[in-house]
N, C-alpha and C. Protein backbone atom coordinates (compact mmCIF):
# COMPACT_ATOMS: atom_id res chain seq x y z
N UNK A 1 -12.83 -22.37 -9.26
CA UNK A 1 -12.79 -22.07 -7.83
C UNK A 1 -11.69 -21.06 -7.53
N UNK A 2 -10.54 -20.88 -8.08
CA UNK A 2 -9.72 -20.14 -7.96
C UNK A 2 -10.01 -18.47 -8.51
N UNK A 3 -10.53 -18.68 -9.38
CA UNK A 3 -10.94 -17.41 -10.10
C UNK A 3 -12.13 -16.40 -9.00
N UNK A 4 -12.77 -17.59 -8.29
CA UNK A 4 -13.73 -16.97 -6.83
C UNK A 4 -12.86 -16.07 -6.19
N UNK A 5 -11.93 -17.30 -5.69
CA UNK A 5 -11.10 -16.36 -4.68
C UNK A 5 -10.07 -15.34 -4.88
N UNK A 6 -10.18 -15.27 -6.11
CA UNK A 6 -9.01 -13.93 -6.62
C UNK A 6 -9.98 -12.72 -6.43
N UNK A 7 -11.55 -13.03 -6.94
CA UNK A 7 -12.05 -12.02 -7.38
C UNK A 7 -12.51 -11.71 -5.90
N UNK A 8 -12.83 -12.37 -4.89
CA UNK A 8 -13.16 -12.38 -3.89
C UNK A 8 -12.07 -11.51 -3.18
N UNK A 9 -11.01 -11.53 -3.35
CA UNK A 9 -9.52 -11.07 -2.43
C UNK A 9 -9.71 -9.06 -3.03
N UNK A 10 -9.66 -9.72 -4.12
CA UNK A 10 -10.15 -8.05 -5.34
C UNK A 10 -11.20 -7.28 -4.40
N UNK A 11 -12.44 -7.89 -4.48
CA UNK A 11 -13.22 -7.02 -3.94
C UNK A 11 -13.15 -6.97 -2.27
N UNK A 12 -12.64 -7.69 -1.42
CA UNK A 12 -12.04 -7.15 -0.54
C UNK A 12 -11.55 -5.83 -0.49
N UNK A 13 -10.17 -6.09 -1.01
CA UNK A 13 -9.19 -4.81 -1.27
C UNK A 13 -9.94 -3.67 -1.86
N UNK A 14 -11.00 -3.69 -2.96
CA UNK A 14 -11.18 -2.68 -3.09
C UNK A 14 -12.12 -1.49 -2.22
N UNK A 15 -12.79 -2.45 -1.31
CA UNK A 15 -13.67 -1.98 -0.53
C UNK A 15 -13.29 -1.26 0.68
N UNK A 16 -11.71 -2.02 1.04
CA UNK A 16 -11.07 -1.26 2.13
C UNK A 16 -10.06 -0.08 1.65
N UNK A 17 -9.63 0.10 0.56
CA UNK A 17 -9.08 1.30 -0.03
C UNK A 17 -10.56 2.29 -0.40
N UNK A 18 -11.76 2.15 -0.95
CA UNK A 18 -12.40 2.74 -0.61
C UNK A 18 -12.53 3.69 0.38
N UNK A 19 -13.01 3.08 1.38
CA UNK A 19 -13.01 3.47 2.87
C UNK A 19 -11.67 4.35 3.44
N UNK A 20 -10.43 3.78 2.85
CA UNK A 20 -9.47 4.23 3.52
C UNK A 20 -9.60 5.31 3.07
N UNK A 21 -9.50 5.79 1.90
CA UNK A 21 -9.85 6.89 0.68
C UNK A 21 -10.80 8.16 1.49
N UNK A 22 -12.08 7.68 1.78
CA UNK A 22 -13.09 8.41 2.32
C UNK A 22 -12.23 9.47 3.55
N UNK A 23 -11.08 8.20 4.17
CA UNK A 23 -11.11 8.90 6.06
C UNK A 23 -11.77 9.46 6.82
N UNK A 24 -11.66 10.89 6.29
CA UNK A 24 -12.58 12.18 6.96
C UNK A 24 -13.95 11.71 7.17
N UNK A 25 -14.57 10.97 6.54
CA UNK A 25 -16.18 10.92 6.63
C UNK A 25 -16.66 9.60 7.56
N UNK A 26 -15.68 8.89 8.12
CA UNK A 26 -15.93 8.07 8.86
C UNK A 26 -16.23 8.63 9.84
N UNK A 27 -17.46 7.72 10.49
CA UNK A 27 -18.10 8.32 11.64
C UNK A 27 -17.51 8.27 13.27
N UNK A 28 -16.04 7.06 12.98
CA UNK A 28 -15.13 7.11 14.45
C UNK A 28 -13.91 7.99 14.20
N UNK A 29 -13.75 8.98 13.04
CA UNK A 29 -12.55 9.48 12.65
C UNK A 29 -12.62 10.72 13.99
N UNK A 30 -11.65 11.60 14.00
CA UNK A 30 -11.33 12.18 14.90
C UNK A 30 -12.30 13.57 14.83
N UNK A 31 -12.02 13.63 13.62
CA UNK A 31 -12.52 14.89 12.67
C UNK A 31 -14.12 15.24 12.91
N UNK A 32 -14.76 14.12 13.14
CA UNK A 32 -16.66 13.61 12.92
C UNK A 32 -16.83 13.61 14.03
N UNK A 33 -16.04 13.81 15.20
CA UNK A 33 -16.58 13.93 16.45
C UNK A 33 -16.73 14.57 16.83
N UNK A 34 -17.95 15.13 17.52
CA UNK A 34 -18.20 16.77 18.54
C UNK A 34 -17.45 16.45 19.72
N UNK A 35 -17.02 17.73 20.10
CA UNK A 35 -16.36 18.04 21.46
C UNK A 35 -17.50 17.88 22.31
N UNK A 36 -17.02 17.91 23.51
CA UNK A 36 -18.50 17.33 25.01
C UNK A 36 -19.31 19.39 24.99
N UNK A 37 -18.17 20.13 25.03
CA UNK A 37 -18.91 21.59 24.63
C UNK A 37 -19.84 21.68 23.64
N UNK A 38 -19.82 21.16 21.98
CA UNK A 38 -20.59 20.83 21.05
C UNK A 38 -21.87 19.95 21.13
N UNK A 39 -21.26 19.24 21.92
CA UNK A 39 -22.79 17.88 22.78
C UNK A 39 -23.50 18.71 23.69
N UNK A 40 -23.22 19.15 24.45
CA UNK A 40 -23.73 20.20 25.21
C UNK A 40 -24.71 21.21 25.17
N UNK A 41 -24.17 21.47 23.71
CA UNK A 41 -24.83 23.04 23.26
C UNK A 41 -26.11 22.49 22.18
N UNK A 42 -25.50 21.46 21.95
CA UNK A 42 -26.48 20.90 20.75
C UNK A 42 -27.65 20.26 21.68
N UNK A 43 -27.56 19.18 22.90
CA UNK A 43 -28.58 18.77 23.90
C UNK A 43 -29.41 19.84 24.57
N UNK A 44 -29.03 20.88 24.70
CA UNK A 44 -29.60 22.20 25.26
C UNK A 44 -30.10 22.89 24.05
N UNK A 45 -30.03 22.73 22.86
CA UNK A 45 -30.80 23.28 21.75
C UNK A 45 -32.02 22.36 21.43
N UNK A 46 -32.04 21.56 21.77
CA UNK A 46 -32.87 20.62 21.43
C UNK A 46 -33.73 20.05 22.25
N UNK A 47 -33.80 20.47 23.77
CA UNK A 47 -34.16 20.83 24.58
C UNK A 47 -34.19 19.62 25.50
N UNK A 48 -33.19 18.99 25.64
CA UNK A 48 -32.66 17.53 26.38
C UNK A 48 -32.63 18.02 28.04
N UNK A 49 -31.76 18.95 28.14
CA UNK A 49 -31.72 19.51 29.29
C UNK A 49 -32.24 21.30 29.94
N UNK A 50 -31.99 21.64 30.89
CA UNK A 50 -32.52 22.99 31.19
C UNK A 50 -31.22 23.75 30.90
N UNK A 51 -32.03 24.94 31.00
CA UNK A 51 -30.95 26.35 31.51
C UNK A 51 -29.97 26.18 32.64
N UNK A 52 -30.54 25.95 33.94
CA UNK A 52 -29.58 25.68 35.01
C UNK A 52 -28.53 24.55 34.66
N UNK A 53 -29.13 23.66 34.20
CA UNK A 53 -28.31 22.34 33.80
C UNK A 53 -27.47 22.79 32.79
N UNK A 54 -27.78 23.04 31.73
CA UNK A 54 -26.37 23.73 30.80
C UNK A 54 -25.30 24.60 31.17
N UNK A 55 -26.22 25.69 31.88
CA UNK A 55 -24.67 26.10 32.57
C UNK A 55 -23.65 26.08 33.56
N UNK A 56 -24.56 24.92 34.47
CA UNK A 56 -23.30 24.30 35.34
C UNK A 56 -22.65 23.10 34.62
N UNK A 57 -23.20 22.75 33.85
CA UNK A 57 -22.14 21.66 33.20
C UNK A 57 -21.37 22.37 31.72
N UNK A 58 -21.97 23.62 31.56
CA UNK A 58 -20.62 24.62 30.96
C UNK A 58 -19.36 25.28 31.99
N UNK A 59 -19.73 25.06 32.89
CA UNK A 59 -18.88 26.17 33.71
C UNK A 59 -18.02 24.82 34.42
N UNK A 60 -18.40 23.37 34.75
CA UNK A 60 -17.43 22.25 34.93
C UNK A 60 -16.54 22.17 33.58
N UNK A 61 -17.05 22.37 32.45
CA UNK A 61 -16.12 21.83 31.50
C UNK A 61 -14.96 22.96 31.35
N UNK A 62 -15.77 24.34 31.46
CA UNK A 62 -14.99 24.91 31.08
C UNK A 62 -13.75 25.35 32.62
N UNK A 63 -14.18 24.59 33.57
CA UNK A 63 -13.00 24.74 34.59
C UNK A 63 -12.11 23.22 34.17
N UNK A 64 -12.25 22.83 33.93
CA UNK A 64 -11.61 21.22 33.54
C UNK A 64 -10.55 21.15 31.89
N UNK A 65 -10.74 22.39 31.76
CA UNK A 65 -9.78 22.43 30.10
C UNK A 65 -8.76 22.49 30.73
């Protein structure tokens, strides 16, 4: 039973040094996130919203920097 929980504690740890390891590729890291300009441009490429609509909500963001 003891030998469980060692190996158990082990693969814990190794799974979160893993991860820690990765950083950059985590999907809440700072790095993996689009800017609301990048959301924007990408929803209007893809055709989520219109012409008029993209560029008044380019021209709010870009008065709001």
């Amino acid at each position: 039973m003891f030998i469980l929980w060692i190996l158990l504690i082990l693969g814990v740890g190794w799974a979160l040094l893993s991860v820690l390891q990765e950083g950059s590729s985590l999907p809440f890291s700072p790095a993996a996130r689009e800017s609301p300009l990048e959301i924007l441009k990408r929803r209007y490429a893809e055709g989520e919203i219109s012409v008029e609509e993209y560029e008044a909500r380019k021209e709010r963001l870009e008065r709001n920097r």
